[in-house]
PDB file of N, CA and C in Angstrom:
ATOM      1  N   UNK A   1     107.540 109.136  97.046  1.00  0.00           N
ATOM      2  CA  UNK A   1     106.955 109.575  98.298  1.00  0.00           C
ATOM      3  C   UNK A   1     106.066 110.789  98.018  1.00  0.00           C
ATOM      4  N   UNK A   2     105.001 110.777  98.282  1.00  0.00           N
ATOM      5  CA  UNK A   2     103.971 112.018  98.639  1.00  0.00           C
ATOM      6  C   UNK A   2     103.592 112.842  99.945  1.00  0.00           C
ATOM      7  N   UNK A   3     104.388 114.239  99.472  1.00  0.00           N
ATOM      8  CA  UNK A   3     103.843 115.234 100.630  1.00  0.00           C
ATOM      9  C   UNK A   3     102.289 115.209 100.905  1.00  0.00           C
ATOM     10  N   UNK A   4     101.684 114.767 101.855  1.00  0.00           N
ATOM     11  CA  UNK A   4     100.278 114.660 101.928  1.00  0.00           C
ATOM     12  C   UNK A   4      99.948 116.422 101.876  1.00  0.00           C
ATOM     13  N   UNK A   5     100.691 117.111 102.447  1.00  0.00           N
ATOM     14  CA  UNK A   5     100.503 118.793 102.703  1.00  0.00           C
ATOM     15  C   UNK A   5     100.410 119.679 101.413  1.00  0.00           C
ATOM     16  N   UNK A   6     100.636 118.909 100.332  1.00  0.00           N
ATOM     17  CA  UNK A   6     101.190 119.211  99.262  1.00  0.00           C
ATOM     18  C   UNK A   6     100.455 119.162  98.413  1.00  0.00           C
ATOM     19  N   UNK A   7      99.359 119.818  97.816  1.00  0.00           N
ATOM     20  CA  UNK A   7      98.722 119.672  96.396  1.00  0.00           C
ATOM     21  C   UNK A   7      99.444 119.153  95.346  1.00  0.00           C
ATOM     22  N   UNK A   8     100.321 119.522  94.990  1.00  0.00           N
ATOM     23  CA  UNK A   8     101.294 119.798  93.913  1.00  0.00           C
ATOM     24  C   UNK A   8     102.059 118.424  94.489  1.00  0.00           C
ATOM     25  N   UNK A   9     102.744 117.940  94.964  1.00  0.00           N
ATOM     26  CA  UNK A   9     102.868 116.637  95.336  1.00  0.00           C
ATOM     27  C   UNK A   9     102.312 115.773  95.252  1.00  0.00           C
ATOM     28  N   UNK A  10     100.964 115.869  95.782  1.00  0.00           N
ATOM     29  CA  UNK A  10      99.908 114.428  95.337  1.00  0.00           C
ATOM     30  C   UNK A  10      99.670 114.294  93.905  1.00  0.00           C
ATOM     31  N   UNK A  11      99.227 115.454  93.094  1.00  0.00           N
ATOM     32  CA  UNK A  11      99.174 115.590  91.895  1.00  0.00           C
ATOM     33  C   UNK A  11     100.364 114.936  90.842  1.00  0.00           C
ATOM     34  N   UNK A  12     101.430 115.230  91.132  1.00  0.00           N
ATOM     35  CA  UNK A  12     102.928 114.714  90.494  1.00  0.00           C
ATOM     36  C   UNK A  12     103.037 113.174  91.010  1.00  0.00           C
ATOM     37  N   UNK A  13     102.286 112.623  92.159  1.00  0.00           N
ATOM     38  CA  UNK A  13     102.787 111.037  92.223  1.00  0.00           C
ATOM     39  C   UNK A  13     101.662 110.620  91.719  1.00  0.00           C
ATOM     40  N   UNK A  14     100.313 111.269  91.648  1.00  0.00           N
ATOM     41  CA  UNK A  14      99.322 110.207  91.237  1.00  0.00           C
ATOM     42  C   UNK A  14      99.833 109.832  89.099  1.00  0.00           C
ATOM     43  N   UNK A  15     100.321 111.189  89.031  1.00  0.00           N
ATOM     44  CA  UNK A  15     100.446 111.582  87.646  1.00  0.00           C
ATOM     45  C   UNK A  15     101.853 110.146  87.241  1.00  0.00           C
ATOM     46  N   UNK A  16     102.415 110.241  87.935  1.00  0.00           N
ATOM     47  CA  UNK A  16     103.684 109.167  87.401  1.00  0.00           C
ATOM     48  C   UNK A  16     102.908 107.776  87.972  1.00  0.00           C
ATOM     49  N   UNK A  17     102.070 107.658  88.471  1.00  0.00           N
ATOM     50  CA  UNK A  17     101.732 106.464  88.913  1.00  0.00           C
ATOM     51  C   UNK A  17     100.682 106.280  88.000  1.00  0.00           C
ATOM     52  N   UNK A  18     100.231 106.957  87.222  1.00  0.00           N
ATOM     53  CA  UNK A  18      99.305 106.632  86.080  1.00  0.00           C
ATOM     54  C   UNK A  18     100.204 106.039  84.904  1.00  0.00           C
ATOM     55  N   UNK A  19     101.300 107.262  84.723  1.00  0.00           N
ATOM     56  CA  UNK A  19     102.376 106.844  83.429  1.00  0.00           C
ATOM     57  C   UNK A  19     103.510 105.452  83.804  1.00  0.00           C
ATOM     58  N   UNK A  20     103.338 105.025  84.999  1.00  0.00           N
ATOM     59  CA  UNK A  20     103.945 103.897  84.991  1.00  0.00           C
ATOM     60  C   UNK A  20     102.889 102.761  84.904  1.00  0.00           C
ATOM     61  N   UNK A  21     101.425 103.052  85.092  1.00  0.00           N
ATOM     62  CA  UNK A  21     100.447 102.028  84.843  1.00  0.00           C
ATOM     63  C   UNK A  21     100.628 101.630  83.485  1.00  0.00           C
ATOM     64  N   UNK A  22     100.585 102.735  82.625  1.00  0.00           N
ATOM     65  CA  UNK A  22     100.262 102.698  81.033  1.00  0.00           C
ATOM     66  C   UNK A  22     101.419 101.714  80.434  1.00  0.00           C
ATOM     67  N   UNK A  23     102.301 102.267  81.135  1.00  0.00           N
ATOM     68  CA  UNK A  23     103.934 101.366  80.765  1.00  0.00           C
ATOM     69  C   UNK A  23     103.568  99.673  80.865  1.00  0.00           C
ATOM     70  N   UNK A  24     102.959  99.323  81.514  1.00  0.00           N
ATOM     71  CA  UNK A  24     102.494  97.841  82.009  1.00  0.00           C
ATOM     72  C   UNK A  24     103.254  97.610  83.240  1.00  0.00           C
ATOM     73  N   UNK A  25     104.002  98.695  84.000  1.00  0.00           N
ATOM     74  CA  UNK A  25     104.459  98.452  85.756  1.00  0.00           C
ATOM     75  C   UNK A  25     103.806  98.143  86.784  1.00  0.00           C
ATOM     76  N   UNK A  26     103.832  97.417  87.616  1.00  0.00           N
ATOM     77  CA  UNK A  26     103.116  97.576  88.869  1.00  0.00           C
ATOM     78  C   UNK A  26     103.724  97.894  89.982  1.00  0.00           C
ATOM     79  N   UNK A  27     102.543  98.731  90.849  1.00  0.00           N
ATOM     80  CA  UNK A  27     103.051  99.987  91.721  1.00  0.00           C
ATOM     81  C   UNK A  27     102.572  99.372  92.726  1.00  0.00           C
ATOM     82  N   UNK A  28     102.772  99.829  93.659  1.00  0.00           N
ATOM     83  CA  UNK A  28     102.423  99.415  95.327  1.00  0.00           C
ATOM     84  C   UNK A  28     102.241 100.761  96.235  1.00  0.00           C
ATOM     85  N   UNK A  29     101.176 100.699  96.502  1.00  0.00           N
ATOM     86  CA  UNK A  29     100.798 101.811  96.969  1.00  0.00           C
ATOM     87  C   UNK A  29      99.687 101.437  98.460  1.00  0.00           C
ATOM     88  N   UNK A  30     100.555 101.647  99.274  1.00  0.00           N
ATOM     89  CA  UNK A  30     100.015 101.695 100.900  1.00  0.00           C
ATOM     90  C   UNK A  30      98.474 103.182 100.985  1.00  0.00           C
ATOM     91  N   UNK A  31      97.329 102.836 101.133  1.00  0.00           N
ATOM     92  CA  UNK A  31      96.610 103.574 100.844  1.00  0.00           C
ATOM     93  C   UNK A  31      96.258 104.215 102.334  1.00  0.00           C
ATOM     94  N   UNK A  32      96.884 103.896 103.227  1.00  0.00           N
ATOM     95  CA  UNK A  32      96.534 103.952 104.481  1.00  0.00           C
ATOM     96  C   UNK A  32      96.964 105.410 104.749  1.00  0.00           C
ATOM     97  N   UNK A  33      98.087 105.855 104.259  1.00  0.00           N
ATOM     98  CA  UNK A  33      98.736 107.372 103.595  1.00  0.00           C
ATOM     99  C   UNK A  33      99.549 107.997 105.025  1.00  0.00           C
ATOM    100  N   UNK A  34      99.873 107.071 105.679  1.00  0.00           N
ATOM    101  CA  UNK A  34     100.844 107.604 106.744  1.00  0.00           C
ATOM    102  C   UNK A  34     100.743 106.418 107.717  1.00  0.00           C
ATOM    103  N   UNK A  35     101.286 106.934 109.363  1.00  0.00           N
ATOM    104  CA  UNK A  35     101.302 106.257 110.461  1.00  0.00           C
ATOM    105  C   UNK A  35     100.294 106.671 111.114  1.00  0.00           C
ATOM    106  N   UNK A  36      99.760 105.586 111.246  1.00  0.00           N
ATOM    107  CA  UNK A  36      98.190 105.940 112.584  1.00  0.00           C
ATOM    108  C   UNK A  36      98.970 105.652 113.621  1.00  0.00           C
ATOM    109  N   UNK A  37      98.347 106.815 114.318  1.00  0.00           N
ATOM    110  CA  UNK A  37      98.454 106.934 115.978  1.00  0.00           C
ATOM    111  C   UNK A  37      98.269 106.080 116.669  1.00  0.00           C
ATOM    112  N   UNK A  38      98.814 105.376 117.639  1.00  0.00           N
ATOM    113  CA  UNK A  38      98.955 103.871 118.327  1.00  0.00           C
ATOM    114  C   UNK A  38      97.235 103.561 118.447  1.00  0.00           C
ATOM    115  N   UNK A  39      96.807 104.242 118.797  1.00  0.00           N
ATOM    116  CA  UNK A  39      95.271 104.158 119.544  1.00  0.00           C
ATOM    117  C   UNK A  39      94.458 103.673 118.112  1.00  0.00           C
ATOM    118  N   UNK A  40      94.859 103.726 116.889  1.00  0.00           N
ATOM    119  CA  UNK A  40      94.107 103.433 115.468  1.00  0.00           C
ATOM    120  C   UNK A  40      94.750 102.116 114.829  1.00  0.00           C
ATOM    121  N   UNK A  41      93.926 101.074 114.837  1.00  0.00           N
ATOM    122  CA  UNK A  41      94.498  99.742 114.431  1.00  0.00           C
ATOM    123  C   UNK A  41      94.713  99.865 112.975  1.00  0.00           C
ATOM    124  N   UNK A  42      93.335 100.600 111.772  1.00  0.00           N
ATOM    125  CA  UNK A  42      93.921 100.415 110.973  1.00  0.00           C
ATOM    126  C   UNK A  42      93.089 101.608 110.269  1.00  0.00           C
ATOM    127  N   UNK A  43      93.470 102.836 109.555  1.00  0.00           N
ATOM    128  CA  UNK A  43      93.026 103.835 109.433  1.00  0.00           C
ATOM    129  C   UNK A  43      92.154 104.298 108.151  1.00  0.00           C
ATOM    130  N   UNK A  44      91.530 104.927 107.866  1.00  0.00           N
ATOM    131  CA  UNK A  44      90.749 104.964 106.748  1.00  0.00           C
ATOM    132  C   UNK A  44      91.738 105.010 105.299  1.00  0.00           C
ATOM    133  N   UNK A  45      91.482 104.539 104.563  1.00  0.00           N
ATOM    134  CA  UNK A  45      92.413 104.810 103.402  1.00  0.00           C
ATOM    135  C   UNK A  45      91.926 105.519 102.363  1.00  0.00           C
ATOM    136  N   UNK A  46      93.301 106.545 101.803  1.00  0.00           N
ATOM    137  CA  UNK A  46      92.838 107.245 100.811  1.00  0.00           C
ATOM    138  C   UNK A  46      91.835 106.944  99.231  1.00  0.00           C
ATOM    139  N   UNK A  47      91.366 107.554  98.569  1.00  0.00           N
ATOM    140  CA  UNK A  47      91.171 107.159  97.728  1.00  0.00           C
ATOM    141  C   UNK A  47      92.044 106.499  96.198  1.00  0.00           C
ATOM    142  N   UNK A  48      92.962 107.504  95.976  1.00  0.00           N
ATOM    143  CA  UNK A  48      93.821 107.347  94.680  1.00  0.00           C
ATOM    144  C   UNK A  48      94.034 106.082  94.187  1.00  0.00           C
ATOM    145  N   UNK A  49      94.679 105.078  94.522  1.00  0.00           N
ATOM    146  CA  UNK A  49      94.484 103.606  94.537  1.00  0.00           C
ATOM    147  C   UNK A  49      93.572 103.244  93.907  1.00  0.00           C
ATOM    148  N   UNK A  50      92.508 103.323  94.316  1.00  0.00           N
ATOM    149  CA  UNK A  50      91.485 102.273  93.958  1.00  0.00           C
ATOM    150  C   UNK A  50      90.827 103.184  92.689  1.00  0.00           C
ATOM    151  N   UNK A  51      91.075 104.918  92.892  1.00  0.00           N
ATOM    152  CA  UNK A  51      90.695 105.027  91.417  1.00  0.00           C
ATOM    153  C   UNK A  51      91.703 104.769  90.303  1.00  0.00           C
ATOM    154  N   UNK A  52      92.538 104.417  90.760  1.00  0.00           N
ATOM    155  CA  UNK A  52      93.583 104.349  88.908  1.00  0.00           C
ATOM    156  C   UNK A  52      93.854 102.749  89.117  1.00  0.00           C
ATOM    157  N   UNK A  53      93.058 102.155  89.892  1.00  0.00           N
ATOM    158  CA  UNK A  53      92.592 100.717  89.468  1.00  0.00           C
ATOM    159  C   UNK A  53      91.882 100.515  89.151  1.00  0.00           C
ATOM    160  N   UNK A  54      90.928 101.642  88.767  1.00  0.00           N
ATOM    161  CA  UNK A  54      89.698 100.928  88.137  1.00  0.00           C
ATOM    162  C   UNK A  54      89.984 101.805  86.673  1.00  0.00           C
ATOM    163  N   UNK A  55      90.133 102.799  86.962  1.00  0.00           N
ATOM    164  CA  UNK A  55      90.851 103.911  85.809  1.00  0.00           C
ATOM    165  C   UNK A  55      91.502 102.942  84.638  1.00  0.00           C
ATOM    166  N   UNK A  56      92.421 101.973  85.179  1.00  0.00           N
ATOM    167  CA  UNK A  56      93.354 101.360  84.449  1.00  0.00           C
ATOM    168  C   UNK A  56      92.955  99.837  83.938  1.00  0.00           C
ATOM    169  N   UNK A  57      91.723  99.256  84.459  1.00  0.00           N
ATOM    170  CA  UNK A  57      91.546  98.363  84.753  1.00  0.00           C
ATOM    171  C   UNK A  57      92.094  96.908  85.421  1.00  0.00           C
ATOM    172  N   UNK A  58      92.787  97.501  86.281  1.00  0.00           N
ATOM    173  CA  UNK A  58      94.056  96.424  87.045  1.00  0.00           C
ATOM    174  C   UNK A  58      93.540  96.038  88.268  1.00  0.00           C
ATOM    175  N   UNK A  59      93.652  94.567  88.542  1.00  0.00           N
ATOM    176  CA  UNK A  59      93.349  94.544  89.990  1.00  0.00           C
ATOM    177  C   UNK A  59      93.728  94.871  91.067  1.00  0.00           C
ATOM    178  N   UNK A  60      93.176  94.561  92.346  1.00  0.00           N
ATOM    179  CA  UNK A  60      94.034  94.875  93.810  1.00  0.00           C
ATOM    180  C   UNK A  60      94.522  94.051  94.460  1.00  0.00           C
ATOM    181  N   UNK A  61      95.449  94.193  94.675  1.00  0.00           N
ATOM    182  CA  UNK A  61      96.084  92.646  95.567  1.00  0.00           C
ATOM    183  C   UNK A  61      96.059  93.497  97.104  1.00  0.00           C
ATOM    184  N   UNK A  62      95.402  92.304  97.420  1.00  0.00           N
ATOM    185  CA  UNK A  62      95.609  93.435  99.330  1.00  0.00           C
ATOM    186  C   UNK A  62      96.531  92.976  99.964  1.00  0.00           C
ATOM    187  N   UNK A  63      97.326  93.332 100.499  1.00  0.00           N
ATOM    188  CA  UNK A  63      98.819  92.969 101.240  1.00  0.00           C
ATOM    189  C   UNK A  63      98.397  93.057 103.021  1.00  0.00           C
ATOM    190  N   UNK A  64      98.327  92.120 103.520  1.00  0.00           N
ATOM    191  CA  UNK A  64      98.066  92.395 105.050  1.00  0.00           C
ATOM    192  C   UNK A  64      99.581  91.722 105.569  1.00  0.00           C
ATOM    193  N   UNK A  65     100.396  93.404 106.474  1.00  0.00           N
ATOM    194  CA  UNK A  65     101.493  93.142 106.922  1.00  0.00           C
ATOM    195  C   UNK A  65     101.074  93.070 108.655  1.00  0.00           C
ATOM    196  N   UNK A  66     101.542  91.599 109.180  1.00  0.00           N
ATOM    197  CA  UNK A  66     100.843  91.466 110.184  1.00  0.00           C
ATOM    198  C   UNK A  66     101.590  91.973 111.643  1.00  0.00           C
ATOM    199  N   UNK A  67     102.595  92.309 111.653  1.00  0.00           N
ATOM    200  CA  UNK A  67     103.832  92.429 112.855  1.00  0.00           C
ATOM    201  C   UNK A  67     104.130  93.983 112.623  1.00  0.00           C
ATOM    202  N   UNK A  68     103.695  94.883 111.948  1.00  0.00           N
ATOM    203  CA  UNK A  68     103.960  95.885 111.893  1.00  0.00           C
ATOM    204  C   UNK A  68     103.752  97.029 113.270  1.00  0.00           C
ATOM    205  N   UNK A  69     102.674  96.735 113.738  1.00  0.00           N
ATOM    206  CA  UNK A  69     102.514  97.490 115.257  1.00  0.00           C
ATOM    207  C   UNK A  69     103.367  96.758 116.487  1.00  0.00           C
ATOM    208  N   UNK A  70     103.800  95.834 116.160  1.00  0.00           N
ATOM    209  CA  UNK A  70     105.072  95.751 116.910  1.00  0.00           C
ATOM    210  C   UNK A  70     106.293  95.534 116.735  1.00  0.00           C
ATOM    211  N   UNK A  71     106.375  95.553 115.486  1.00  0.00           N
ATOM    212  CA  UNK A  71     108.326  96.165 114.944  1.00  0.00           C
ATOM    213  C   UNK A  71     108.189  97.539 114.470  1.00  0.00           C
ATOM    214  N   UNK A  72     107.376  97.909 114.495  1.00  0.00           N
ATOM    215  CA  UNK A  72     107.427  99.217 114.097  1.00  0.00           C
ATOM    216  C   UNK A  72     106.476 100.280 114.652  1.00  0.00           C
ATOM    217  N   UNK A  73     106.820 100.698 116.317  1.00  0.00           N
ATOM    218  CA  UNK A  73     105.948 101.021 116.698  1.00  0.00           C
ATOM    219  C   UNK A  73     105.865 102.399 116.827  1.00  0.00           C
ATOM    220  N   UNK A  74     104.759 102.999 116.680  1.00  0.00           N
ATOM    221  CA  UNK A  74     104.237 104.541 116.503  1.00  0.00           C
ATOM    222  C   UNK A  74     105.456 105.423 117.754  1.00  0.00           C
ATOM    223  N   UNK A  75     105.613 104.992 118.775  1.00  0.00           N
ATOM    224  CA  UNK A  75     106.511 105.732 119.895  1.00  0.00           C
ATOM    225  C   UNK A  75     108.536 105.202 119.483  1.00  0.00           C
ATOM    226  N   UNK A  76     108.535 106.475 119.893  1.00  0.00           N
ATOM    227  CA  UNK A  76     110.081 106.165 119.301  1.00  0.00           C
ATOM    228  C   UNK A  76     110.486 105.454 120.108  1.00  0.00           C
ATOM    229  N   UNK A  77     112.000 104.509 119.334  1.00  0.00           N
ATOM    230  CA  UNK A  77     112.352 103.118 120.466  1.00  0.00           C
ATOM    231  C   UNK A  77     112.185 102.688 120.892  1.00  0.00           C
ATOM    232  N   UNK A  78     110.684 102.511 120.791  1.00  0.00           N
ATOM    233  CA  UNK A  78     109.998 101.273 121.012  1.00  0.00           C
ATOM    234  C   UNK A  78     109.769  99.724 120.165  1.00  0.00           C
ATOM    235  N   UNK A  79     109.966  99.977 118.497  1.00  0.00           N
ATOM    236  CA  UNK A  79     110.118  99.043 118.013  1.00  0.00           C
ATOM    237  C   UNK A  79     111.057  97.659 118.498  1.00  0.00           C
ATOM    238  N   UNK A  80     110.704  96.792 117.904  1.00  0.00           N
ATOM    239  CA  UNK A  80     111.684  95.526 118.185  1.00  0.00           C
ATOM    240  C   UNK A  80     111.902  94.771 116.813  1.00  0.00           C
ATOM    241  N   UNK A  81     113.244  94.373 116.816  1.00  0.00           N
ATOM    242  CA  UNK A  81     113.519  93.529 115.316  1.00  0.00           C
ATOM    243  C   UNK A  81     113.223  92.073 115.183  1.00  0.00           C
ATOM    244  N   UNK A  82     113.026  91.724 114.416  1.00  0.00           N
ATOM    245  CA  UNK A  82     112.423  90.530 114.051  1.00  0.00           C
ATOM    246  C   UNK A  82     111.546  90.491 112.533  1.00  0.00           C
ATOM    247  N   UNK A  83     111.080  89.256 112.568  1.00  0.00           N
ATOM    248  CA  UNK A  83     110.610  88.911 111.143  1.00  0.00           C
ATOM    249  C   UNK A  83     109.349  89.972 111.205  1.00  0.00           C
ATOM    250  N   UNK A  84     108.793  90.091 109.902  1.00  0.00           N
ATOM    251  CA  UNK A  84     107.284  90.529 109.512  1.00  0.00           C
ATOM    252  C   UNK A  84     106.482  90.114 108.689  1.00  0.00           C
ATOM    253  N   UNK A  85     105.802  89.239 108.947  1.00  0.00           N
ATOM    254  CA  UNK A  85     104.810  88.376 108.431  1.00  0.00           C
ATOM    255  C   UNK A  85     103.748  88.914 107.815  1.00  0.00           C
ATOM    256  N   UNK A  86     103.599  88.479 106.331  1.00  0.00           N
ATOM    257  CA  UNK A  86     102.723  89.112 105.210  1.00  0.00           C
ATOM    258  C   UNK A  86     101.784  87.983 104.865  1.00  0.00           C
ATOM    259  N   UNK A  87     100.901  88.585 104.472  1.00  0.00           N
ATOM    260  CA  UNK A  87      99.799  87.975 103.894  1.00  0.00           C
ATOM    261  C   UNK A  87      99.461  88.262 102.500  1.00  0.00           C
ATOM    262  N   UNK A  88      99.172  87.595 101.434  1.00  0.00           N
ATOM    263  CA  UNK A  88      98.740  88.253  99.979  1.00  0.00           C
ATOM    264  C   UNK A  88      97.745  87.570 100.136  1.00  0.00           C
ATOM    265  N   UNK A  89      96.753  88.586 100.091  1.00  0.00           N
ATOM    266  CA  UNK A  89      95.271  88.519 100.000  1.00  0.00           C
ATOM    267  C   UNK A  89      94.655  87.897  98.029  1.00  0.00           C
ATOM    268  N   UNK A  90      93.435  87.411  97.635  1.00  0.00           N
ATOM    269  CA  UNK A  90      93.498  86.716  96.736  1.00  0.00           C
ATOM    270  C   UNK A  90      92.811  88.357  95.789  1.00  0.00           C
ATOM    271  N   UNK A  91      93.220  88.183  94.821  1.00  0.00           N
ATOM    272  CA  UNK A  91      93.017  89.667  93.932  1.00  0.00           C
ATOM    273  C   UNK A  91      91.783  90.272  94.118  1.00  0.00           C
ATOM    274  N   UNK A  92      91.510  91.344  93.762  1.00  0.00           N
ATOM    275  CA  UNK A  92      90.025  91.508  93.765  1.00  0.00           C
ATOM    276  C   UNK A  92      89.824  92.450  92.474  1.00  0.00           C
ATOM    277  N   UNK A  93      89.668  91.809  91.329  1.00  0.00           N
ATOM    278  CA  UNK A  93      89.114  92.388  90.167  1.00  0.00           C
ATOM    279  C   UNK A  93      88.765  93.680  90.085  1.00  0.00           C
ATOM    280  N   UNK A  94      88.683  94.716  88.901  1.00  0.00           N
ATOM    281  CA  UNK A  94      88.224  95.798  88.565  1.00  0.00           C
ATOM    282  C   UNK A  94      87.272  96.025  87.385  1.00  0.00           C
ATOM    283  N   UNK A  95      87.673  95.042  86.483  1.00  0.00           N
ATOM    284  CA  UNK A  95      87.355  94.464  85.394  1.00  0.00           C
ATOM    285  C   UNK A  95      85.581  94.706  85.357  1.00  0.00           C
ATOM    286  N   UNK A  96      85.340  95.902  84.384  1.00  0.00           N
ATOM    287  CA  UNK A  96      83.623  96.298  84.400  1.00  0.00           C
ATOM    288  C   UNK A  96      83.218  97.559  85.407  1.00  0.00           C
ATOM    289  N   UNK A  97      84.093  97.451  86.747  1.00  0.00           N
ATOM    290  CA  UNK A  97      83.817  98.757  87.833  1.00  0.00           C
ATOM    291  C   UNK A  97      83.857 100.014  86.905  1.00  0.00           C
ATOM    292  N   UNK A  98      82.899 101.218  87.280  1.00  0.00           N
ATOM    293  CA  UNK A  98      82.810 102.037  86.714  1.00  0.00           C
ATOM    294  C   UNK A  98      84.166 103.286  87.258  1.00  0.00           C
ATOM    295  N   UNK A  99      84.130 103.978  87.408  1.00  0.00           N
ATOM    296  CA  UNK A  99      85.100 105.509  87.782  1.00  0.00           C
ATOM    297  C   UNK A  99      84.260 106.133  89.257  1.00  0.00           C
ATOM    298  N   UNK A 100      82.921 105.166  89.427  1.00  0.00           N
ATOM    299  CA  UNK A 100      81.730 105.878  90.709  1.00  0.00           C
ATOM    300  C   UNK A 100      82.307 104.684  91.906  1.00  0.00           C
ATOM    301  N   UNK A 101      82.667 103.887  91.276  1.00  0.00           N
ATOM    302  CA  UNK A 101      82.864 102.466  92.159  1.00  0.00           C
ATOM    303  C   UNK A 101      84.089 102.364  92.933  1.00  0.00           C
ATOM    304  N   UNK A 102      84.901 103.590  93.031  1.00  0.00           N
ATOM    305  CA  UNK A 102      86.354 103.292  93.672  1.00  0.00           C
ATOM    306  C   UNK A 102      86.186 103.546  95.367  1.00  0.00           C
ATOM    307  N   UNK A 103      84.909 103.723  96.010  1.00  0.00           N
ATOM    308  CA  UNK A 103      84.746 104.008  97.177  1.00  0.00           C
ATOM    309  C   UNK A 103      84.265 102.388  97.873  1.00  0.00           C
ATOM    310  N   UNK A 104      83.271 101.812  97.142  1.00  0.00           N
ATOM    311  CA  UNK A 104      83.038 100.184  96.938  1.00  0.00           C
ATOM    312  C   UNK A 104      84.631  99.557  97.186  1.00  0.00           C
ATOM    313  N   UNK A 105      85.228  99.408  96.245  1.00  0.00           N
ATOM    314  CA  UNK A 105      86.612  98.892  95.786  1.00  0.00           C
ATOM    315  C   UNK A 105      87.371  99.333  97.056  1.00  0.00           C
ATOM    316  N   UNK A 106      87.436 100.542  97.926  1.00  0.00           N
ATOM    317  CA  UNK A 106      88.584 100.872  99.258  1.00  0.00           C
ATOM    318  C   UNK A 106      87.356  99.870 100.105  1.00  0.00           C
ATOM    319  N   UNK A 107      86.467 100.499  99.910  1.00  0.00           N
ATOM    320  CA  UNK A 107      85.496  99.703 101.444  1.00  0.00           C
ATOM    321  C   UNK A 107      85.957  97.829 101.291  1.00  0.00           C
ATOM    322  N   UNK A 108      86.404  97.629 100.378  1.00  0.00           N
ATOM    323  CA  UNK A 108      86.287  95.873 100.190  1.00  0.00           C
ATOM    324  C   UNK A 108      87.599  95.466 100.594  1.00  0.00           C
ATOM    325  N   UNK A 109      88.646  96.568  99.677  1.00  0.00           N
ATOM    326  CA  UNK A 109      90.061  96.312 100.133  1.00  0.00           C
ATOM    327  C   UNK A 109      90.509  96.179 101.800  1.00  0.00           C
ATOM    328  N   UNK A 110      89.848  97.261 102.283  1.00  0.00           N
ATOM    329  CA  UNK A 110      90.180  97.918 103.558  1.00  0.00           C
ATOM    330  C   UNK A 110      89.547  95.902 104.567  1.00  0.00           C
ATOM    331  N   UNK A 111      88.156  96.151 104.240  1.00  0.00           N
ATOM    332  CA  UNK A 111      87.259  94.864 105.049  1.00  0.00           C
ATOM    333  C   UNK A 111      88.267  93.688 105.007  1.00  0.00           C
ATOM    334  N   UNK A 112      88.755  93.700 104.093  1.00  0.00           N
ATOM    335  CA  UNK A 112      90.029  91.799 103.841  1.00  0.00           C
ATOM    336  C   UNK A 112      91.056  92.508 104.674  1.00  0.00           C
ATOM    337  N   UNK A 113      91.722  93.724 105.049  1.00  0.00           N
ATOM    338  CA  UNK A 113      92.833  93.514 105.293  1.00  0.00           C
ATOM    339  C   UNK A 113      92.485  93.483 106.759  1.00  0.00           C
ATOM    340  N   UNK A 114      91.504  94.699 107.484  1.00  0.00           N
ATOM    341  CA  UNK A 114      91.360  94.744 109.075  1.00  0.00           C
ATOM    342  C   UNK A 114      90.875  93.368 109.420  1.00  0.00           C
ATOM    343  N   UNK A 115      90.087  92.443 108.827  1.00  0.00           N
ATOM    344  CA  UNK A 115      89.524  91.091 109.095  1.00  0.00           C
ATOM    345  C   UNK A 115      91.278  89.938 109.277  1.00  0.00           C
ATOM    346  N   UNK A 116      91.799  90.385 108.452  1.00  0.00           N
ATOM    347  CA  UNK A 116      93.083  89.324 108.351  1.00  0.00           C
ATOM    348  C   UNK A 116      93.952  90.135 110.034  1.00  0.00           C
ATOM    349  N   UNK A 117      94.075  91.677 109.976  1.00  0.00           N
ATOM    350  CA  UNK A 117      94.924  92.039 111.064  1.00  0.00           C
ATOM    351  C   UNK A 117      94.270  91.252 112.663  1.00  0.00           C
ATOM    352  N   UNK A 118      92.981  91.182 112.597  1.00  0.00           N
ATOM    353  CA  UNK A 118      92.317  91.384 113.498  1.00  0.00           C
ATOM    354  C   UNK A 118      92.156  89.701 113.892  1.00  0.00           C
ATOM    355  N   UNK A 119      92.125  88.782 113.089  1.00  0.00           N
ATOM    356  CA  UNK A 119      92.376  87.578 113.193  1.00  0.00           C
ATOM    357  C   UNK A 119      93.744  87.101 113.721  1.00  0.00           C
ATOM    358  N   UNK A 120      94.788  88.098 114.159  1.00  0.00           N
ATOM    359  CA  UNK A 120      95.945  87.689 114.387  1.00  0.00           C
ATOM    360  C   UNK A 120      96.110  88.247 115.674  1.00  0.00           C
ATOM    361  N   UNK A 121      95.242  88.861 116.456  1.00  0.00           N
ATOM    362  CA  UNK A 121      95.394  89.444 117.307  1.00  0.00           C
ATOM    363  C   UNK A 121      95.077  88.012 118.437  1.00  0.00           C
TER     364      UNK A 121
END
């Protein structure tokens, strides 16, 4: 977990999330970097991600979780239980992207997943 408030926090997870890249692990990392406020369908996402995917040369798998704004909703006790329906989006290569290209790489990630949320609406 990363204190977003936290220099020294972001620094220490991006840092183990590099040394578990090198290891050959794969990490999962929600780039969205918190809970958007009910009124925000789907919020800008950080960068880190997409640079130590290209850093590493690993692809992105985009994960679109589709039931999440209503099992899990921003106002307390309001959620409801039930299933949550995922989507695995088809990879999207890194393979050649430079270290300038990780803003490309969120803008593409981000476009597949709000297009898949937004199709379910």
């Amino acid at each position: 977990m990363v204190d977003r408030s936290s220099l020294e926090s972001r620094k220490a997870v991006f840092l183990e999330a590099q040394k578990r890249l090198k290891l050959g692990l794969s990490i999962c990392i929600f780039p969205e970097g918190g809970v958007p406020k009910s009124s925000v369908f789907l919020d800008h996402f950080k960068h880190g991600a997409f640079k130590l995917a290209i850093d590493h040369q690993i692809p992105i798998v985009p994960l679109s979780f589709l039931d999440n704004k209503k099992r899990f909703s921003y106002t307390f006790f309001s959620g409801i239980p039930g299933r949550v329906r995922a989507v695995i989006h088809p990879f999207i290569e890194t393979n050649g992207l430079a270290s300038s290209d990780f803003e490309l790489l969120n803008k593409k990630a981000r476009h597949i997943i709000l297009t898949s949320l937004k199709q379910q609406m």
